[in-house]
PDB file of N, CA and C in Angstrom:
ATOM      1  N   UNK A   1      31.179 -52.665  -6.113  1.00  0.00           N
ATOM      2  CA  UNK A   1      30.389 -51.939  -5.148  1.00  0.00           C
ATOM      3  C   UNK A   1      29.412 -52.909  -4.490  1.00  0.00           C
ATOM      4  N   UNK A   2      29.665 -52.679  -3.012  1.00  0.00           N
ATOM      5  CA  UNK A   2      28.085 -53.321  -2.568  1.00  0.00           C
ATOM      6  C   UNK A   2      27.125 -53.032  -2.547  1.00  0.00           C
ATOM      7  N   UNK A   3      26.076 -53.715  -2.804  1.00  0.00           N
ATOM      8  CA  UNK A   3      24.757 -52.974  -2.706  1.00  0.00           C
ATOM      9  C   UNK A   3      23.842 -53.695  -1.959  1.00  0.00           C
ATOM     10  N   UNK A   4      22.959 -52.948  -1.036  1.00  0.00           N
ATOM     11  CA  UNK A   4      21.566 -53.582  -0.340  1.00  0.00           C
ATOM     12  C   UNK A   4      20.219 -52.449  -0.585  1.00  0.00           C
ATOM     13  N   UNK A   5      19.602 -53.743  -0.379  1.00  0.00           N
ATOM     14  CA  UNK A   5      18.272 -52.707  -0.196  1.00  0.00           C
ATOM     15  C   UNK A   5      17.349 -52.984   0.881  1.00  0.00           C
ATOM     16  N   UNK A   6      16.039 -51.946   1.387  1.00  0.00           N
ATOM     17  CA  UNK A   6      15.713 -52.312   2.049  1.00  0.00           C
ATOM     18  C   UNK A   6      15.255 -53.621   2.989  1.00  0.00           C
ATOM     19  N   UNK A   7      15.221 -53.525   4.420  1.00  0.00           N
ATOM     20  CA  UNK A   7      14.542 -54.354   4.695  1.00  0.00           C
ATOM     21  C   UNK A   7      13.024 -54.981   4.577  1.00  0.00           C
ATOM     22  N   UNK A   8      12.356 -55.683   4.070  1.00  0.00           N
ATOM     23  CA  UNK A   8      10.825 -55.335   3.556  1.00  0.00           C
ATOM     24  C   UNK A   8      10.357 -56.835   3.247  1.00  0.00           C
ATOM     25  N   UNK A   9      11.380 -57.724   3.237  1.00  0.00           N
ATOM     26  CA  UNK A   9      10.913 -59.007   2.285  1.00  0.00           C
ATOM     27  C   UNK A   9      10.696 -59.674   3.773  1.00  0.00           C
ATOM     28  N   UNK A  10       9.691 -60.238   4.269  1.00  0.00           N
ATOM     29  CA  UNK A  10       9.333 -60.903   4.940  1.00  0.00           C
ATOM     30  C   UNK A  10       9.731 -62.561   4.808  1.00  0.00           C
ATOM     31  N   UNK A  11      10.345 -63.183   6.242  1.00  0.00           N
ATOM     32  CA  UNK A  11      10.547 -64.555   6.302  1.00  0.00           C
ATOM     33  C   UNK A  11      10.740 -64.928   7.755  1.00  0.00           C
ATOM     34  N   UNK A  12      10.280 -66.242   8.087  1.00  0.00           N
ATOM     35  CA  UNK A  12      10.451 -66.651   9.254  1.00  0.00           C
ATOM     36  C   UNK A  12      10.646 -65.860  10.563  1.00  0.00           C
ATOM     37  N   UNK A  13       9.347 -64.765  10.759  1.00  0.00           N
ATOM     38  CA  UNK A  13       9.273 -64.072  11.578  1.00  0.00           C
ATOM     39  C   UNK A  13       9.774 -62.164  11.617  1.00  0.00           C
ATOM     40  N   UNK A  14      10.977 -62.299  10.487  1.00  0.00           N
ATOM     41  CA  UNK A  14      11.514 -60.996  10.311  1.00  0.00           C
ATOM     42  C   UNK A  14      11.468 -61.134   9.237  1.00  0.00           C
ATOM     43  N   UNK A  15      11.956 -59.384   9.057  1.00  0.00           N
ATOM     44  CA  UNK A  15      12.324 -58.589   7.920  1.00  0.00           C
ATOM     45  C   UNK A  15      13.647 -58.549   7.176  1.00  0.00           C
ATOM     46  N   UNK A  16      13.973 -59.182   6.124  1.00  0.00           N
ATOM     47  CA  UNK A  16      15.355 -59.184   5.169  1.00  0.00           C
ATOM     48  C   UNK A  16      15.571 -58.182   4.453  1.00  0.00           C
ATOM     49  N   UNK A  17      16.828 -58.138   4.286  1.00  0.00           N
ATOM     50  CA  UNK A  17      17.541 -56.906   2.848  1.00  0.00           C
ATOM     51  C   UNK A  17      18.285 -58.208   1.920  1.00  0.00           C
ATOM     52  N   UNK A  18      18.290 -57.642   0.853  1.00  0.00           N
ATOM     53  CA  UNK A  18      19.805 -58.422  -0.190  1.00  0.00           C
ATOM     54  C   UNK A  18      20.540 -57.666   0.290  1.00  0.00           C
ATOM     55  N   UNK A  19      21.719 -58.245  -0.161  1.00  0.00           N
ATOM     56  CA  UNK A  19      22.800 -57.837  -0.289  1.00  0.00           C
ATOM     57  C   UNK A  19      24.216 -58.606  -1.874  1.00  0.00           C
ATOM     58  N   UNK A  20      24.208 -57.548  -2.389  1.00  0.00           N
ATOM     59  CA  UNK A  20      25.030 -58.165  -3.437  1.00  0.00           C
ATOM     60  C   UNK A  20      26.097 -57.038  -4.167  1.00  0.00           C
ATOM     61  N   UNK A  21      27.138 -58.246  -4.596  1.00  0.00           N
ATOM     62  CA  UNK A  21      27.878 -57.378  -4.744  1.00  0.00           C
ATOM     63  C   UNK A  21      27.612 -56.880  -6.745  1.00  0.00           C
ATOM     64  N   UNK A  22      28.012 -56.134  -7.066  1.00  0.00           N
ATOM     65  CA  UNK A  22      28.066 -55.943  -8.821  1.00  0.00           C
ATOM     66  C   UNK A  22      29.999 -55.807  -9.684  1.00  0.00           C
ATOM     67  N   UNK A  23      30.329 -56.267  -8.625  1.00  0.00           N
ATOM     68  CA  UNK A  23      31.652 -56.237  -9.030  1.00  0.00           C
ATOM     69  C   UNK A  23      32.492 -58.075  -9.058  1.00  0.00           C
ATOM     70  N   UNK A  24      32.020 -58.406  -8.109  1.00  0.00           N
ATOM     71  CA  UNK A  24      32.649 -60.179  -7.641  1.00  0.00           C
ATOM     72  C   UNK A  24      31.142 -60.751  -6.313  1.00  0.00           C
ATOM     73  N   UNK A  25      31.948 -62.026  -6.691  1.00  0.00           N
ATOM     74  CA  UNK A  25      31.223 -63.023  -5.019  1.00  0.00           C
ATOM     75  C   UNK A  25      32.433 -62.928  -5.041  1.00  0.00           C
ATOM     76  N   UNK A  26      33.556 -62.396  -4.580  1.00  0.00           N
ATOM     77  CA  UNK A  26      35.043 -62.849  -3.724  1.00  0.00           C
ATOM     78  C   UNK A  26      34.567 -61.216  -2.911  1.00  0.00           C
ATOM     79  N   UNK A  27      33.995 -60.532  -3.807  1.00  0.00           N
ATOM     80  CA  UNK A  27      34.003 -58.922  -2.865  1.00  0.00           C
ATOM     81  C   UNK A  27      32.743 -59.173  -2.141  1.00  0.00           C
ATOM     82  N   UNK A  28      31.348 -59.891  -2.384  1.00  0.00           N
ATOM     83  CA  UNK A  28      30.352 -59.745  -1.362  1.00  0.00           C
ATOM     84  C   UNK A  28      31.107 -60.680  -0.658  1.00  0.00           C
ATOM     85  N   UNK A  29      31.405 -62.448  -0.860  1.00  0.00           N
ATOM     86  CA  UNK A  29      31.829 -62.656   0.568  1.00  0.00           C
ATOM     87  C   UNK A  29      32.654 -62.238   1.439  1.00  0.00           C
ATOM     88  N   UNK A  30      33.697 -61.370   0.747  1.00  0.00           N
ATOM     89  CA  UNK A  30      34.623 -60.646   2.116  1.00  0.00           C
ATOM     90  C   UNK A  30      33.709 -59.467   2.898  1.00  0.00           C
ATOM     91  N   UNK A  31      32.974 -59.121   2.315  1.00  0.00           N
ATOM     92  CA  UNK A  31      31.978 -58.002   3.237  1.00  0.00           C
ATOM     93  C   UNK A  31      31.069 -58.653   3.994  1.00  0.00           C
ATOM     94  N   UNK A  32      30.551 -59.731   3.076  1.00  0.00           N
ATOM     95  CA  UNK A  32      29.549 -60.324   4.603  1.00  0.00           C
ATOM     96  C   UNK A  32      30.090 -61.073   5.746  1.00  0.00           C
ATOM     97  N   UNK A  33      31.452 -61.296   5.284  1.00  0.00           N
ATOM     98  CA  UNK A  33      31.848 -61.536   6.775  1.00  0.00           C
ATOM     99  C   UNK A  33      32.499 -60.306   7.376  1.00  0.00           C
ATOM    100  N   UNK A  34      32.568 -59.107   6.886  1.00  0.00           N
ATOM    101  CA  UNK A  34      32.989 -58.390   7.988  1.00  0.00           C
ATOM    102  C   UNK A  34      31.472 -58.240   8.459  1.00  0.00           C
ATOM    103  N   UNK A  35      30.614 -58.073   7.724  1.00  0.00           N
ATOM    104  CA  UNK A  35      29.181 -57.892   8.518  1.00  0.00           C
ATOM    105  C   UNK A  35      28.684 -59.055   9.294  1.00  0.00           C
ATOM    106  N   UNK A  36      29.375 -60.144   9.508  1.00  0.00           N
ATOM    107  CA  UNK A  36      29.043 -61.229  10.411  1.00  0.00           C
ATOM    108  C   UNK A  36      27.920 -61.797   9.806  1.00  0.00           C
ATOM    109  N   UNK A  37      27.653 -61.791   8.275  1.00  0.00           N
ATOM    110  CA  UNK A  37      26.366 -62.827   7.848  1.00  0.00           C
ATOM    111  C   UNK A  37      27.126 -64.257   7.701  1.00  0.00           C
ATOM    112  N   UNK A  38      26.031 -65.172   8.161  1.00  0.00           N
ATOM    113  CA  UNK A  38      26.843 -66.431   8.309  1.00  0.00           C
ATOM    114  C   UNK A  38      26.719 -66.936   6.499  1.00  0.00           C
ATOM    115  N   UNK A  39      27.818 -68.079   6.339  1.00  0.00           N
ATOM    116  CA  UNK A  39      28.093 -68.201   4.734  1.00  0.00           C
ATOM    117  C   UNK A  39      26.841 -68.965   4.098  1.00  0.00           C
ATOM    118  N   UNK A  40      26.262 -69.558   5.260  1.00  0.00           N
ATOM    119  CA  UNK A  40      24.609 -70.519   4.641  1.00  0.00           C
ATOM    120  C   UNK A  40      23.606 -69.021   4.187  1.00  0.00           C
ATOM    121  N   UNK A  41      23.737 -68.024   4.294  1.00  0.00           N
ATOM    122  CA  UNK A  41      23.106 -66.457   4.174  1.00  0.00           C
ATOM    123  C   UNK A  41      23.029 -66.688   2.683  1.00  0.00           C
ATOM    124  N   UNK A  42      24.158 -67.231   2.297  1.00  0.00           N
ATOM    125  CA  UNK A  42      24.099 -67.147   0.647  1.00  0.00           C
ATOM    126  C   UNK A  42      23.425 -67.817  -0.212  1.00  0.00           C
ATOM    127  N   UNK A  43      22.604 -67.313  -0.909  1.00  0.00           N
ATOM    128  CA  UNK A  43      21.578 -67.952  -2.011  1.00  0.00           C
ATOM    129  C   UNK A  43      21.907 -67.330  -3.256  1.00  0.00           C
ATOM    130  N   UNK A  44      22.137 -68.393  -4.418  1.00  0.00           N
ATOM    131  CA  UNK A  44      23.158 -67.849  -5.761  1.00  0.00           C
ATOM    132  C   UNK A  44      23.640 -66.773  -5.768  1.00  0.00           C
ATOM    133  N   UNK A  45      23.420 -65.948  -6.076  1.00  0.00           N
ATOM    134  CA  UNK A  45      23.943 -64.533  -6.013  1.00  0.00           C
ATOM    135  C   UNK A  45      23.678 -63.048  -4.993  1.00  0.00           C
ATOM    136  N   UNK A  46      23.360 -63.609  -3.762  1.00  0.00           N
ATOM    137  CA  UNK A  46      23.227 -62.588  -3.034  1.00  0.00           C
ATOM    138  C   UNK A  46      23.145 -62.799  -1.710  1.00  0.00           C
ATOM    139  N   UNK A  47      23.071 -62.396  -0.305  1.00  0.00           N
ATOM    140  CA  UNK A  47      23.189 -62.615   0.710  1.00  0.00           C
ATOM    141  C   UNK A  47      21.860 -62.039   1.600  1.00  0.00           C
ATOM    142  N   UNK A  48      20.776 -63.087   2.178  1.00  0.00           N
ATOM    143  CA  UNK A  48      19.534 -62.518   2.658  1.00  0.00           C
ATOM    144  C   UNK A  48      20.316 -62.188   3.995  1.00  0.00           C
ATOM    145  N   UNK A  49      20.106 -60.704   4.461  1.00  0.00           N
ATOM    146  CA  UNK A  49      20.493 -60.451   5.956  1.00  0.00           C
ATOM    147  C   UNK A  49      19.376 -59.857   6.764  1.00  0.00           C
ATOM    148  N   UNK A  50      19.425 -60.421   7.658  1.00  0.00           N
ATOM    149  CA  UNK A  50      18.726 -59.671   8.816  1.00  0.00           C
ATOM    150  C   UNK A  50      18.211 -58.603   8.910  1.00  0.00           C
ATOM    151  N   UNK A  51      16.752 -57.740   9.218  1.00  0.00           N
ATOM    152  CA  UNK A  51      16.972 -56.068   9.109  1.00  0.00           C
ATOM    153  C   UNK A  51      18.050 -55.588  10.237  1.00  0.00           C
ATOM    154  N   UNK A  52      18.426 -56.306  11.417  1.00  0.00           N
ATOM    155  CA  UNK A  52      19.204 -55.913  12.415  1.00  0.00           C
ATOM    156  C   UNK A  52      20.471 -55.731  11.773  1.00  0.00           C
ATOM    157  N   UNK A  53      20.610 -56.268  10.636  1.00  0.00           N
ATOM    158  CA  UNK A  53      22.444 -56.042  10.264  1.00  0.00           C
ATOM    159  C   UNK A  53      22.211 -54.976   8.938  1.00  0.00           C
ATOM    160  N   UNK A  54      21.248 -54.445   8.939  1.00  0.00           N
ATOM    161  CA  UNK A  54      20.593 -53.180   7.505  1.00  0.00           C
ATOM    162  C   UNK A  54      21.856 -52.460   7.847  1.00  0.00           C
ATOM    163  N   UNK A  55      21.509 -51.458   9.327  1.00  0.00           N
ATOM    164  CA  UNK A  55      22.008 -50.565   9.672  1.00  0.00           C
ATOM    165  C   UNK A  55      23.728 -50.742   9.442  1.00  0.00           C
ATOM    166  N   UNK A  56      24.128 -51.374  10.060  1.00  0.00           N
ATOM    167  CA  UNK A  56      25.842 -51.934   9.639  1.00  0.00           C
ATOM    168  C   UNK A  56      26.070 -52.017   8.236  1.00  0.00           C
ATOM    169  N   UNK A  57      25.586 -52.460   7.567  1.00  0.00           N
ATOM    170  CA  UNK A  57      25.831 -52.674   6.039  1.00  0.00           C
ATOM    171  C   UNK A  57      26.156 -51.449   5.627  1.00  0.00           C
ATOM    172  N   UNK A  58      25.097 -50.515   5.771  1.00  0.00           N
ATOM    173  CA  UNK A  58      25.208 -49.035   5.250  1.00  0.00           C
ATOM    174  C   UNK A  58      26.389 -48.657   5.893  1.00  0.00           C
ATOM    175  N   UNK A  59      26.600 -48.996   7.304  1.00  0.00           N
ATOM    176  CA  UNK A  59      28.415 -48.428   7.877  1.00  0.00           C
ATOM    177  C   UNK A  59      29.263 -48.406   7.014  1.00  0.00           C
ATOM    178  N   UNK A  60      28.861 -49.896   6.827  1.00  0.00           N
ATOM    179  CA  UNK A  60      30.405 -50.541   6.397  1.00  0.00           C
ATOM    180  C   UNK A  60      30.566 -50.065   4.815  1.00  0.00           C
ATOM    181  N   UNK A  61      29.898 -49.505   4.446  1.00  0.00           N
ATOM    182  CA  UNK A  61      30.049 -49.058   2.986  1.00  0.00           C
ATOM    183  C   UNK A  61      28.868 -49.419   2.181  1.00  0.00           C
ATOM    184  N   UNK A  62      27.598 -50.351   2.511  1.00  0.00           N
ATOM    185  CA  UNK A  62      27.034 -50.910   1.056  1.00  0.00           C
ATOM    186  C   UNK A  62      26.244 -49.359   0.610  1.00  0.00           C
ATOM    187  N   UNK A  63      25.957 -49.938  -0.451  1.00  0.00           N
ATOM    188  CA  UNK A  63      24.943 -48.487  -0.878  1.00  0.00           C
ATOM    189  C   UNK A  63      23.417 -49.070  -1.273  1.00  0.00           C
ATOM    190  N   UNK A  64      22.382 -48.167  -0.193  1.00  0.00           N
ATOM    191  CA  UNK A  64      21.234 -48.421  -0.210  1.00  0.00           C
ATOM    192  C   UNK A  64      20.561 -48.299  -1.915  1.00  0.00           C
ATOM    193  N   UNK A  65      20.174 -48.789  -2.643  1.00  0.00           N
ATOM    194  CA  UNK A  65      19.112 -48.958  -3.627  1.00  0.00           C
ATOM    195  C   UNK A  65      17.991 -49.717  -3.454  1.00  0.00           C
ATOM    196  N   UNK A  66      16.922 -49.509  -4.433  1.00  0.00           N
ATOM    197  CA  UNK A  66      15.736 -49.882  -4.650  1.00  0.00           C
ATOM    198  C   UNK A  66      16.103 -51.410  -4.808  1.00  0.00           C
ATOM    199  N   UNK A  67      15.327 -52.622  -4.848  1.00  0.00           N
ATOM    200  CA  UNK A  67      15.517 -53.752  -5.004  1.00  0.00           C
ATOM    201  C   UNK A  67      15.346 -53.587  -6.759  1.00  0.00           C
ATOM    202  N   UNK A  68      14.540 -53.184  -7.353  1.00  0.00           N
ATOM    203  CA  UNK A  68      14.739 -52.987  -9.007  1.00  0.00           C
ATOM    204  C   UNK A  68      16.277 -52.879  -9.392  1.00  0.00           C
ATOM    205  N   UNK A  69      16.570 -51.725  -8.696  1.00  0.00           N
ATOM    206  CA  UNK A  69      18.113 -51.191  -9.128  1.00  0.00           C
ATOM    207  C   UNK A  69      18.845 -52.561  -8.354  1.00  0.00           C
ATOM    208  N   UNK A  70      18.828 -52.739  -7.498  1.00  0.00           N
ATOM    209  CA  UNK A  70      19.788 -53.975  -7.380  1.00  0.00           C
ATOM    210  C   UNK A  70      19.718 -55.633  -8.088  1.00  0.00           C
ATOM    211  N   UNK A  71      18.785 -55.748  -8.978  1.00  0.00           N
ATOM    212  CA  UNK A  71      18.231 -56.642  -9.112  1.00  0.00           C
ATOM    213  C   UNK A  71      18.838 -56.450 -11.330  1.00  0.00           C
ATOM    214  N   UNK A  72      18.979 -55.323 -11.016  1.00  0.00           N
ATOM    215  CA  UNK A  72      18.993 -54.776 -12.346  1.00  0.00           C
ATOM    216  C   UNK A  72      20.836 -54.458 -12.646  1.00  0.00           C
ATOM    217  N   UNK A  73      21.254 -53.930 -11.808  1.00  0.00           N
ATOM    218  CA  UNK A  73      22.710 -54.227 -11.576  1.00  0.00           C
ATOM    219  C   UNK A  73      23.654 -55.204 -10.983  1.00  0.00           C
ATOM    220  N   UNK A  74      22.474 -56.000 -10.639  1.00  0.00           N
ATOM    221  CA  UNK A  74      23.564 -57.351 -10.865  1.00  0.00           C
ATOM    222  C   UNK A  74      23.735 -58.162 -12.230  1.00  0.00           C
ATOM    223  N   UNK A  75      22.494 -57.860 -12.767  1.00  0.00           N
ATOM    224  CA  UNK A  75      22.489 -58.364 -14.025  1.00  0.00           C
ATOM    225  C   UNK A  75      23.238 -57.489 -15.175  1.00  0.00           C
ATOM    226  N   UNK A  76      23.275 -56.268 -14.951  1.00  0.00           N
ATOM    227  CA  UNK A  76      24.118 -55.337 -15.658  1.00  0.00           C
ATOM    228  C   UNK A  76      25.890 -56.229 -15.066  1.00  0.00           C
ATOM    229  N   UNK A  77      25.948 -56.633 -14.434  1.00  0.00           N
ATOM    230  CA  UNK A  77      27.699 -57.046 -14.342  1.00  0.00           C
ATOM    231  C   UNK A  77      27.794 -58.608 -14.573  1.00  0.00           C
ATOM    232  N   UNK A  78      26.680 -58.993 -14.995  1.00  0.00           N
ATOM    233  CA  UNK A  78      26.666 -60.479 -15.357  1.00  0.00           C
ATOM    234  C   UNK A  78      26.632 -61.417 -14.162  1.00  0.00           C
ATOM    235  N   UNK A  79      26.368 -60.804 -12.870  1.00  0.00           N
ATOM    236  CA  UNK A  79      26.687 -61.848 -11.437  1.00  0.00           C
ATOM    237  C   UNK A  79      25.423 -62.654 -11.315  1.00  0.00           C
ATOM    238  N   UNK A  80      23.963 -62.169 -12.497  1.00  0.00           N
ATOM    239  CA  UNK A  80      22.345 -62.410 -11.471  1.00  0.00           C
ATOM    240  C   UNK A  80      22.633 -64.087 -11.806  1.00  0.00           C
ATOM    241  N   UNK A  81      21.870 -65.003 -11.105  1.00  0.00           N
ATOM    242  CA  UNK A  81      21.850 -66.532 -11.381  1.00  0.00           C
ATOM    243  C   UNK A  81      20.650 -67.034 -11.046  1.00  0.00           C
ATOM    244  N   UNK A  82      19.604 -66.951 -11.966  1.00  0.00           N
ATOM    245  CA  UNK A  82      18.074 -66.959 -11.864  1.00  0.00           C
ATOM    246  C   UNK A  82      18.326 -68.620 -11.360  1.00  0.00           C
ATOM    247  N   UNK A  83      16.772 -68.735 -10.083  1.00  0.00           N
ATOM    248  CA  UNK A  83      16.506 -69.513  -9.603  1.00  0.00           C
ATOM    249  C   UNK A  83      15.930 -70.866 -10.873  1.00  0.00           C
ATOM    250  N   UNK A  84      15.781 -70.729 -11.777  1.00  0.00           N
ATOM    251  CA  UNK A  84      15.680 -71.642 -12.503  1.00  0.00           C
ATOM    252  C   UNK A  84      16.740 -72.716 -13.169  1.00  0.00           C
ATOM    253  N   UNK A  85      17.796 -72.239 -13.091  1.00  0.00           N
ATOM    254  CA  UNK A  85      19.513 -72.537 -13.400  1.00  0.00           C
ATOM    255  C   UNK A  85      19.475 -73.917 -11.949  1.00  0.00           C
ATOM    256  N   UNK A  86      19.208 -73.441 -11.013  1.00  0.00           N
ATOM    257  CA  UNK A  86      19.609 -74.274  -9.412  1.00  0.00           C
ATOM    258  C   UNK A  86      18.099 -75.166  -8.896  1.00  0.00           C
ATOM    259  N   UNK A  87      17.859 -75.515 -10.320  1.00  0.00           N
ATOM    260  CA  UNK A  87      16.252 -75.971  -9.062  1.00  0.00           C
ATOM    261  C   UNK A  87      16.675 -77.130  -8.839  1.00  0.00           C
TER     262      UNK A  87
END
């Protein structure tokens, strides 16, 4: 399943969502490119998008959760890859 959550996290002028998958990275990257996030979007385990591409995500299937719950079910499927692993 995909999952995003709100837009809210502030960077370089705009507003971001995650986006991640809890099943594979072979299933989030085939969705973020149907959502047109470019592949540099990707940071270990999740995809920072645009708030302009929020709305599409939810089209295309992701399912809106809390950033807790997404943060919490990626780690429930073993995908999370804490920033300390990549410094």
């Amino acid at each position: 399943m995909i999952l995003v959550d709100e837009p809210v996290w502030p960077g370089r002028g705009r507003l971001w969502s995650h986006l991640v998958s809890d099943l594979s990275y072979e299933e989030l990257h085939v969705f973020a490119e149907m959502l047109g996030a470019p592949r540099r979007a990707f940071d270990r385990d999740h995809y920072d998008i645009p708030a302009f591409r929020f709305r599409s995500a939810l089209w295309l299937g992701a399912e809106l959760v809390s950033s807790r719950e997404l943060a919490s079910r990626l780690r429930a499927a073993g995908l999370r890859r804490p920033k300390h692993l990549f410094s």
